[in-house]
N, C-alpha and C. Protein backbone atom coordinates (compact mmCIF):
# COMPACT_ATOMS: atom_id res chain seq x y z
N UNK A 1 -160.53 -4.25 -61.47
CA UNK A 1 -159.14 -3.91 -61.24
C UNK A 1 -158.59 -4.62 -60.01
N UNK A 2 -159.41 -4.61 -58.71
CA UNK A 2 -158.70 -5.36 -57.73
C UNK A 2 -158.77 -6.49 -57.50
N UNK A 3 -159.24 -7.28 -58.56
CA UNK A 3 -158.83 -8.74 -58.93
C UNK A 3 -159.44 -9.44 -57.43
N UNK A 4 -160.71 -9.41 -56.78
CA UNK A 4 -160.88 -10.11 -55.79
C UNK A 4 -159.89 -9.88 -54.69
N UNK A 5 -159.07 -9.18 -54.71
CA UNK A 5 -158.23 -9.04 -53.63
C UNK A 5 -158.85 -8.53 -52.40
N UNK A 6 -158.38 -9.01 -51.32
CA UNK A 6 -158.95 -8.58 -49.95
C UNK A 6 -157.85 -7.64 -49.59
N UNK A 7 -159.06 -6.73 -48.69
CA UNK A 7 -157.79 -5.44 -47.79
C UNK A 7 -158.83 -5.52 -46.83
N UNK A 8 -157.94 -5.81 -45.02
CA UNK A 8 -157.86 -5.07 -44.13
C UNK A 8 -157.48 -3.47 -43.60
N UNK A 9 -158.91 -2.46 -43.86
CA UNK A 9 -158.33 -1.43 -42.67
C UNK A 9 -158.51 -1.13 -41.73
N UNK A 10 -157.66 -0.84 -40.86
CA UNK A 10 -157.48 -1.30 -39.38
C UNK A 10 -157.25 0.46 -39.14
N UNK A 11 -158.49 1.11 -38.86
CA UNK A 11 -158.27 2.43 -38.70
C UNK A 11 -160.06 2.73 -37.45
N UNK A 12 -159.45 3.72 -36.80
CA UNK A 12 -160.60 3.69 -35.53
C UNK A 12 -161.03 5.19 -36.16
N UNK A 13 -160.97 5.82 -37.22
CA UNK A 13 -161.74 6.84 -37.49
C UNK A 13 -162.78 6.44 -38.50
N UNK A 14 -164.38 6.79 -38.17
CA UNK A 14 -165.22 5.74 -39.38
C UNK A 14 -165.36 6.59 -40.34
N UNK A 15 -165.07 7.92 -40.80
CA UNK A 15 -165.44 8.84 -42.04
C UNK A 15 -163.64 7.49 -42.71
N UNK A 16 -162.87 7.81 -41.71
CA UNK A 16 -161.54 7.05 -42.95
C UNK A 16 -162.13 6.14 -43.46
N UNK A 17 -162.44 5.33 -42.53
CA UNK A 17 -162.92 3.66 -43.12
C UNK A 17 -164.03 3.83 -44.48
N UNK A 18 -164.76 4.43 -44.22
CA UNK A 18 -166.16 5.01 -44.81
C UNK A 18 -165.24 5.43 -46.68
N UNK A 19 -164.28 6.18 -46.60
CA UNK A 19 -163.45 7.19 -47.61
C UNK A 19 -162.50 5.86 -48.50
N UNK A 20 -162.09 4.77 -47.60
CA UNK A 20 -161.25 4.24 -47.59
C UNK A 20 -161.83 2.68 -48.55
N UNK A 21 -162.83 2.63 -47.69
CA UNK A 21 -164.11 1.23 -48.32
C UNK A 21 -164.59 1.80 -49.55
N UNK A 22 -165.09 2.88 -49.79
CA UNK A 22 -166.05 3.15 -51.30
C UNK A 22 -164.98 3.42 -52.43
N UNK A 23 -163.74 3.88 -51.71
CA UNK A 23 -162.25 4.09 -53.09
C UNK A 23 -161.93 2.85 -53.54
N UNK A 24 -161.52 1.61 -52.57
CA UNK A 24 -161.30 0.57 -52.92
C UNK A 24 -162.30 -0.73 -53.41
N UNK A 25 -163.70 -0.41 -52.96
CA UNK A 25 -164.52 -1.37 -53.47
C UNK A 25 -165.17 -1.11 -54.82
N UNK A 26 -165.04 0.46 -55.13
CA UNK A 26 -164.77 0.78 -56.47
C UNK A 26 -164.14 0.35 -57.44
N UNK A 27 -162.90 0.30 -57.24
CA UNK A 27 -161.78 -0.48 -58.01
C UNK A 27 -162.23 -2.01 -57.89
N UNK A 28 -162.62 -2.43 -57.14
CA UNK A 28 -162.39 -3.88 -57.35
C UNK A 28 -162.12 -4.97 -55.75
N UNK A 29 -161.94 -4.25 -54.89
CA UNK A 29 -161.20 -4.78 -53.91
C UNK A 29 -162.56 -5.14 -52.95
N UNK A 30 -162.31 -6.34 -51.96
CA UNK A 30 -163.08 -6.64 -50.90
C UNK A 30 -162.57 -6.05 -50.32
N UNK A 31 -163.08 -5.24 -49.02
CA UNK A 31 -163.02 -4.41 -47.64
C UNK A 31 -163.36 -4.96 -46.72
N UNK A 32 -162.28 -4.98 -45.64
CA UNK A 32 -162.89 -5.76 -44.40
C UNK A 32 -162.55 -4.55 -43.35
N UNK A 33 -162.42 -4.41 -42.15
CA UNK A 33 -162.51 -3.43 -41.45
C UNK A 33 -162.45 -3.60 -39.85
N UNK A 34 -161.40 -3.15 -39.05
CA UNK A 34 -161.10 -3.44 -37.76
C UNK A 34 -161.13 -1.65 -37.19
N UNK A 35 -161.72 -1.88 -35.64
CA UNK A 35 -161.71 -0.13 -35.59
C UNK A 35 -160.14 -0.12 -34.64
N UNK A 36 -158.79 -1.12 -34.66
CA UNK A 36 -157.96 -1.28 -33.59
C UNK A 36 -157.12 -2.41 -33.76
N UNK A 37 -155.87 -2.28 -33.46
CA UNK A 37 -154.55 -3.68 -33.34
C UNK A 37 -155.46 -4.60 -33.03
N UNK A 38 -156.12 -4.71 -32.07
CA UNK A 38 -156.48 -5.85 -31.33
C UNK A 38 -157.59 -6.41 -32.34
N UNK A 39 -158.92 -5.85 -32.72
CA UNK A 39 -159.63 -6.47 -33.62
C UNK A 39 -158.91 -6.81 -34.81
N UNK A 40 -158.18 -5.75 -35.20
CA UNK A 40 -157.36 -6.59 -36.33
C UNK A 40 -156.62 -7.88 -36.54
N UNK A 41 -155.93 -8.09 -35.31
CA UNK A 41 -155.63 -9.51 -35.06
C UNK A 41 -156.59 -10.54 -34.86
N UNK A 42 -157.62 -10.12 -34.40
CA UNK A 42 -158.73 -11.54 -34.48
C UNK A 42 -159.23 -11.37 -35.75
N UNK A 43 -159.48 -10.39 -36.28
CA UNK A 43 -159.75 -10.58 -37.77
C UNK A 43 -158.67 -11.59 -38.83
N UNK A 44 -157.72 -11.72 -38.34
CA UNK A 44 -156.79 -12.38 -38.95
C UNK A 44 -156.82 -13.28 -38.99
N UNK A 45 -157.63 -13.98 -37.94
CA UNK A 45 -157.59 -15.51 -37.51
C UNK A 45 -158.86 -16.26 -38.23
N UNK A 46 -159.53 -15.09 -38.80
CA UNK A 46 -160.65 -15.94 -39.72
C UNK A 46 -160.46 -15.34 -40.81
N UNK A 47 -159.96 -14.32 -41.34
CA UNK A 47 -159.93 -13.83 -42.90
C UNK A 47 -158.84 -13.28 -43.28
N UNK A 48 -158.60 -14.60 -44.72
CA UNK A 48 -157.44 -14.15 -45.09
C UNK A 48 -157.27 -12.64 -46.11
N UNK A 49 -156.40 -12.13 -45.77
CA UNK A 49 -156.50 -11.30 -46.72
C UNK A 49 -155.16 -11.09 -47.49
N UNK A 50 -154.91 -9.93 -48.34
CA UNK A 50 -153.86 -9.58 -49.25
C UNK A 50 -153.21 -8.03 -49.24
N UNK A 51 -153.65 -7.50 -48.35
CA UNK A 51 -152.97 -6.35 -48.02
C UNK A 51 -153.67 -5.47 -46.37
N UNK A 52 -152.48 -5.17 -45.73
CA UNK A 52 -153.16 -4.25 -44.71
C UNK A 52 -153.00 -2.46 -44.40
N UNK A 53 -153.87 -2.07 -44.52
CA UNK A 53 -153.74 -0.47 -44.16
C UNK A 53 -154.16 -0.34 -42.89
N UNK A 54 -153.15 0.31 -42.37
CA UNK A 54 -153.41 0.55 -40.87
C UNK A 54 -152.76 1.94 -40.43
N UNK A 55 -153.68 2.44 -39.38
CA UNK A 55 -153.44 3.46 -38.69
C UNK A 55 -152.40 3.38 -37.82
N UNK A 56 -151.57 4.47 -37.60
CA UNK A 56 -150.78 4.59 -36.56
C UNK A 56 -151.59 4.60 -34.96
N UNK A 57 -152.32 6.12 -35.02
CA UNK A 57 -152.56 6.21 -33.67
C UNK A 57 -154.20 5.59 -34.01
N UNK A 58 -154.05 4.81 -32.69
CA UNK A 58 -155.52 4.12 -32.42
C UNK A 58 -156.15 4.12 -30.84
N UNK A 59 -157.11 4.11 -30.55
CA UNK A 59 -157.03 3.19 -29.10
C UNK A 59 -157.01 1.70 -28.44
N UNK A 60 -156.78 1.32 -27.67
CA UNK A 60 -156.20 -0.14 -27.36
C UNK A 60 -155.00 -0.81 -27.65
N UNK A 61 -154.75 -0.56 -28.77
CA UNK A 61 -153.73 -1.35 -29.43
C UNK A 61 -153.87 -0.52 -30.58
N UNK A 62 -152.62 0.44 -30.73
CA UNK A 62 -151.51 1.38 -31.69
C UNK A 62 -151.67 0.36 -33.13
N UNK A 63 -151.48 1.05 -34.22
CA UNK A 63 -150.82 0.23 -35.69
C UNK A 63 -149.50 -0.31 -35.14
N UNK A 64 -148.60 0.40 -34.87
CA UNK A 64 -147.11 -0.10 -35.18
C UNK A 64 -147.20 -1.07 -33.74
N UNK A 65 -147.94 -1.45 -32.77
CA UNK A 65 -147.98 -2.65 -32.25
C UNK A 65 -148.42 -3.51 -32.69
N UNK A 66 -149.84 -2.82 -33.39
CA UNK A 66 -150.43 -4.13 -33.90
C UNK A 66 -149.35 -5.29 -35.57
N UNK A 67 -148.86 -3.89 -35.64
CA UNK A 67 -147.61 -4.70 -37.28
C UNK A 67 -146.51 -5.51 -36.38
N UNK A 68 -146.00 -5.15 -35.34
CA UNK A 68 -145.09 -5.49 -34.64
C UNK A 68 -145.72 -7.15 -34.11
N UNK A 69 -146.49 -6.99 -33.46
CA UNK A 69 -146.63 -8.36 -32.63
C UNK A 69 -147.28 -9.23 -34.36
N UNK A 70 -148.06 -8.47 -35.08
CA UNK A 70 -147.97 -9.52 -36.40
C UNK A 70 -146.88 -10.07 -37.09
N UNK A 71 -146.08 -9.49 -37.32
CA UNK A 71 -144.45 -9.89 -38.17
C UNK A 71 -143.96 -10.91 -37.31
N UNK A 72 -144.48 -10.51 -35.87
CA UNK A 72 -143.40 -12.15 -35.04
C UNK A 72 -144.07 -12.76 -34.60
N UNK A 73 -145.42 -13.07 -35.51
CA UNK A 73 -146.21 -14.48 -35.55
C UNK A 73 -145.77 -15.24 -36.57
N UNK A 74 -145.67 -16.32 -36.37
CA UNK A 74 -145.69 -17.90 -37.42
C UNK A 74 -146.42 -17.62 -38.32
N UNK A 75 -146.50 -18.15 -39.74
CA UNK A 75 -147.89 -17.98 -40.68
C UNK A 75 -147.87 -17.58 -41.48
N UNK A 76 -148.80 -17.46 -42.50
CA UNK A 76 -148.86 -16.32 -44.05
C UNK A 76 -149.34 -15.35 -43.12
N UNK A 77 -150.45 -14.79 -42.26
CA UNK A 77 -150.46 -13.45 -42.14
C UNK A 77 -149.30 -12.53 -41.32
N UNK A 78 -148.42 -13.16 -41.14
CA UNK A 78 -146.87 -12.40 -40.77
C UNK A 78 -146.68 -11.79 -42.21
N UNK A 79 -146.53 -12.20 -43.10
CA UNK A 79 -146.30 -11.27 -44.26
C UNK A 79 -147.19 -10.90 -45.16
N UNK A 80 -147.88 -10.49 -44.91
CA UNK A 80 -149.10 -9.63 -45.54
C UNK A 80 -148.22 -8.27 -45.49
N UNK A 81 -148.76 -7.81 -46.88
CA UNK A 81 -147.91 -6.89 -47.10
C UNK A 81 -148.79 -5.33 -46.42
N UNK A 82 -148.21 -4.51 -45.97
CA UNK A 82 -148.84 -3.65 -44.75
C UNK A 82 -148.80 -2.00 -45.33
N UNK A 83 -149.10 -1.17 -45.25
CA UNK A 83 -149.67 0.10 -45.39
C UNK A 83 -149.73 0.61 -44.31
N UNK A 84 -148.51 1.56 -44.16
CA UNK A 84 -149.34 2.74 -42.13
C UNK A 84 -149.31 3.90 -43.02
N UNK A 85 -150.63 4.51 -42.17
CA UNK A 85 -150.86 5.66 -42.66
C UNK A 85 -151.02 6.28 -41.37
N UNK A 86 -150.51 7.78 -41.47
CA UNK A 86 -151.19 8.39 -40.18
C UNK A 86 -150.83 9.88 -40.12
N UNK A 87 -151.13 10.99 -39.66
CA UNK A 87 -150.97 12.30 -39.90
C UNK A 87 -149.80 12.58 -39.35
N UNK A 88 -148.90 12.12 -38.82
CA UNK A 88 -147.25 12.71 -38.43
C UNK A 88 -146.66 12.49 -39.53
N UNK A 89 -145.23 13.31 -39.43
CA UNK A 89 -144.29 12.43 -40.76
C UNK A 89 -143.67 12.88 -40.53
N UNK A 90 -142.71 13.14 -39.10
CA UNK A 90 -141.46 13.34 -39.06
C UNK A 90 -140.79 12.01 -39.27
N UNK A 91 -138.87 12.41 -39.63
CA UNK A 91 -138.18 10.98 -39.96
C UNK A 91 -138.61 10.19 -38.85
N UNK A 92 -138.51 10.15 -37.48
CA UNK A 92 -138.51 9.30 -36.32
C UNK A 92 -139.99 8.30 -36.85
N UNK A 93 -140.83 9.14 -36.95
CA UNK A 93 -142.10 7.99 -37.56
C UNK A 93 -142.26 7.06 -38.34
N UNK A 94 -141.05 7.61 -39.76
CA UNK A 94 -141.13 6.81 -40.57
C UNK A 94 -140.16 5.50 -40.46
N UNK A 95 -138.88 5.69 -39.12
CA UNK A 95 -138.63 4.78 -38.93
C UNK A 95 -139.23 3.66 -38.26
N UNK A 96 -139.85 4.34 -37.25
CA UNK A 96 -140.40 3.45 -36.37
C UNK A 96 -141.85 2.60 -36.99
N UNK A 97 -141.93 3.09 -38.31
CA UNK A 97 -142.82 2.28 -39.09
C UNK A 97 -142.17 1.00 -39.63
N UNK A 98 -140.82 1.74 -40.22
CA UNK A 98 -139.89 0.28 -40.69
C UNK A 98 -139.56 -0.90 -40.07
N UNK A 99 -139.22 -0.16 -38.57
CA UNK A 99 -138.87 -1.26 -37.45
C UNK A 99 -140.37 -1.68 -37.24
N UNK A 100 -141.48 -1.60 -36.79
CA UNK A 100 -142.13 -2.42 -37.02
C UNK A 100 -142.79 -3.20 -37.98
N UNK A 101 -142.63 -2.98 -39.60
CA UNK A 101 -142.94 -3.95 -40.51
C UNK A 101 -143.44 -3.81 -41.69
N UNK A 102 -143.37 -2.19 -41.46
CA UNK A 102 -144.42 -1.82 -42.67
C UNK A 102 -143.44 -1.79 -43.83
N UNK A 103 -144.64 -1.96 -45.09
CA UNK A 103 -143.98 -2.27 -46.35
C UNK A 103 -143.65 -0.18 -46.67
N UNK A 104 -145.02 0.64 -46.37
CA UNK A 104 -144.77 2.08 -46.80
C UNK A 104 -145.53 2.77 -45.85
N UNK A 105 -145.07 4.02 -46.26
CA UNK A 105 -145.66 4.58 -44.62
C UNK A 105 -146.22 5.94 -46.09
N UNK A 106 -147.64 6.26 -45.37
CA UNK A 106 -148.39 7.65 -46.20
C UNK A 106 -148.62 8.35 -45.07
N UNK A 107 -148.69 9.84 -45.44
CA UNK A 107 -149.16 10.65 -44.51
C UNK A 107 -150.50 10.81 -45.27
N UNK A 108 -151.49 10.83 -44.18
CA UNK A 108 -153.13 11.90 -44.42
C UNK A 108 -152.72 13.05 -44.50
N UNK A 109 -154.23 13.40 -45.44
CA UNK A 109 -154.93 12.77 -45.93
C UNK A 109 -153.97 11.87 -47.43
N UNK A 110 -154.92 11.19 -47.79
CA UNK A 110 -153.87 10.22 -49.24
C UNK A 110 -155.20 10.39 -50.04
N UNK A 111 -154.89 10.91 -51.14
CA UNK A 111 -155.67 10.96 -52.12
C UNK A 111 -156.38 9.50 -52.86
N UNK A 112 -157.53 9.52 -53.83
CA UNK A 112 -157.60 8.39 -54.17
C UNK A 112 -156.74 7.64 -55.03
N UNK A 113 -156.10 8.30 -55.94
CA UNK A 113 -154.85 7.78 -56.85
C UNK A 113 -153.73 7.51 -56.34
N UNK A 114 -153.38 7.88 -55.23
CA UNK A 114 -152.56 7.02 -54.58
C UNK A 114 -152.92 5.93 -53.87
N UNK A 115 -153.89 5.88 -52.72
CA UNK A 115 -154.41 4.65 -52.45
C UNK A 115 -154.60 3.84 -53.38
N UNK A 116 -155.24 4.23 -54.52
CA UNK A 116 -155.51 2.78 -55.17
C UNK A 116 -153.93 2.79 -55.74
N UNK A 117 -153.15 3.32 -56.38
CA UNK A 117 -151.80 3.22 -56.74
C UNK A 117 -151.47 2.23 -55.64
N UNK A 118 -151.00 1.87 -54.84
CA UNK A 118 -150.54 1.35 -53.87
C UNK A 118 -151.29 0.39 -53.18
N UNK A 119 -152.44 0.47 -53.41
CA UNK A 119 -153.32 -0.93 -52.97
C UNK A 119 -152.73 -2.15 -54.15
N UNK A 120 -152.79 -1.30 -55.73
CA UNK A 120 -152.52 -2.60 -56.67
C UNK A 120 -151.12 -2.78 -56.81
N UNK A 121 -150.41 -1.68 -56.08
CA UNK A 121 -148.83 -2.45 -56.32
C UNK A 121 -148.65 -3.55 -55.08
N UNK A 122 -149.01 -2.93 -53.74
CA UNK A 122 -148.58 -4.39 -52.80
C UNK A 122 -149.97 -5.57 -53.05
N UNK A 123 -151.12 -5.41 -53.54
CA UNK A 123 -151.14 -6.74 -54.26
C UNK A 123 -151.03 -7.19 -55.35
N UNK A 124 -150.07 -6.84 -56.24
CA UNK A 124 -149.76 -7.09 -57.15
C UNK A 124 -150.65 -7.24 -58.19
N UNK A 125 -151.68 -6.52 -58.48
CA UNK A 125 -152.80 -6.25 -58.77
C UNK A 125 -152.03 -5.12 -60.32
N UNK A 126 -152.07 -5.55 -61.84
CA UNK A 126 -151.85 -4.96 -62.69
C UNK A 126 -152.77 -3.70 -63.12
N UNK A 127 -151.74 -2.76 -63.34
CA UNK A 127 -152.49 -1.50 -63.50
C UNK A 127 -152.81 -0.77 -64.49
């Protein structure tokens, strides 16, 4: 189902990553894995990928910095299509997801039928 597609998640909790890797490598998808903005950006610089899920709250470097300083880089990975997930969901969050770049914003927990729902729509991955 996930057609070789690569996903970055960029989440510093390892049961998520752990929940997050066996749903999607199930389906089909390569998993790559940053515990932070900042590893996620050097991850970028050697692997391309096709979709990113990322955490809001992290340490070092936040999701919505790490989407922010990505969108106003040069390049294909400026538009990689992006995923924040994170346990708030008041409106103010979900804007401040928009203003920094994200394609959709989920609140945790996200079930597996939605993750994968939404892994194969932003990569265009037929369902």
């Amino acid at each position: 189902m996930g057609a070789q597609k690569t996903i970055l998640v960029v989440d510093d909790a390892s049961l998520v990553r752990l929940y997050y890797r066996s749903t999607l490598e199930q389906a089909g998808y390569r998993v790559k894995e940053a515990l932070n903005g900042i590893e996620g950006l050097e991850k970028l610089l050697t692997t391309a990928v096709d979709l990113l899920i990322v955490d809001v709250n992290m340490p070092q470097m936040d999701g919505l910095t790490f989407l922010s300083k990505l969108r106003g880089k040069e390049g294909p990975p400026a538009s990689i299509p992006a995923l924040i997930t994170s346990t708030e969901s008041g409106e103010h969050d979900f804007a401040a997801a928009r203003t920094a770049g994200a394609n959709f914003y989920l609140v945790k927990p996200i079930d597996r039928e939605t993750l994968l729902e939404f892994a194969a729509m932003l990569c265009g991955v037929p369902q």
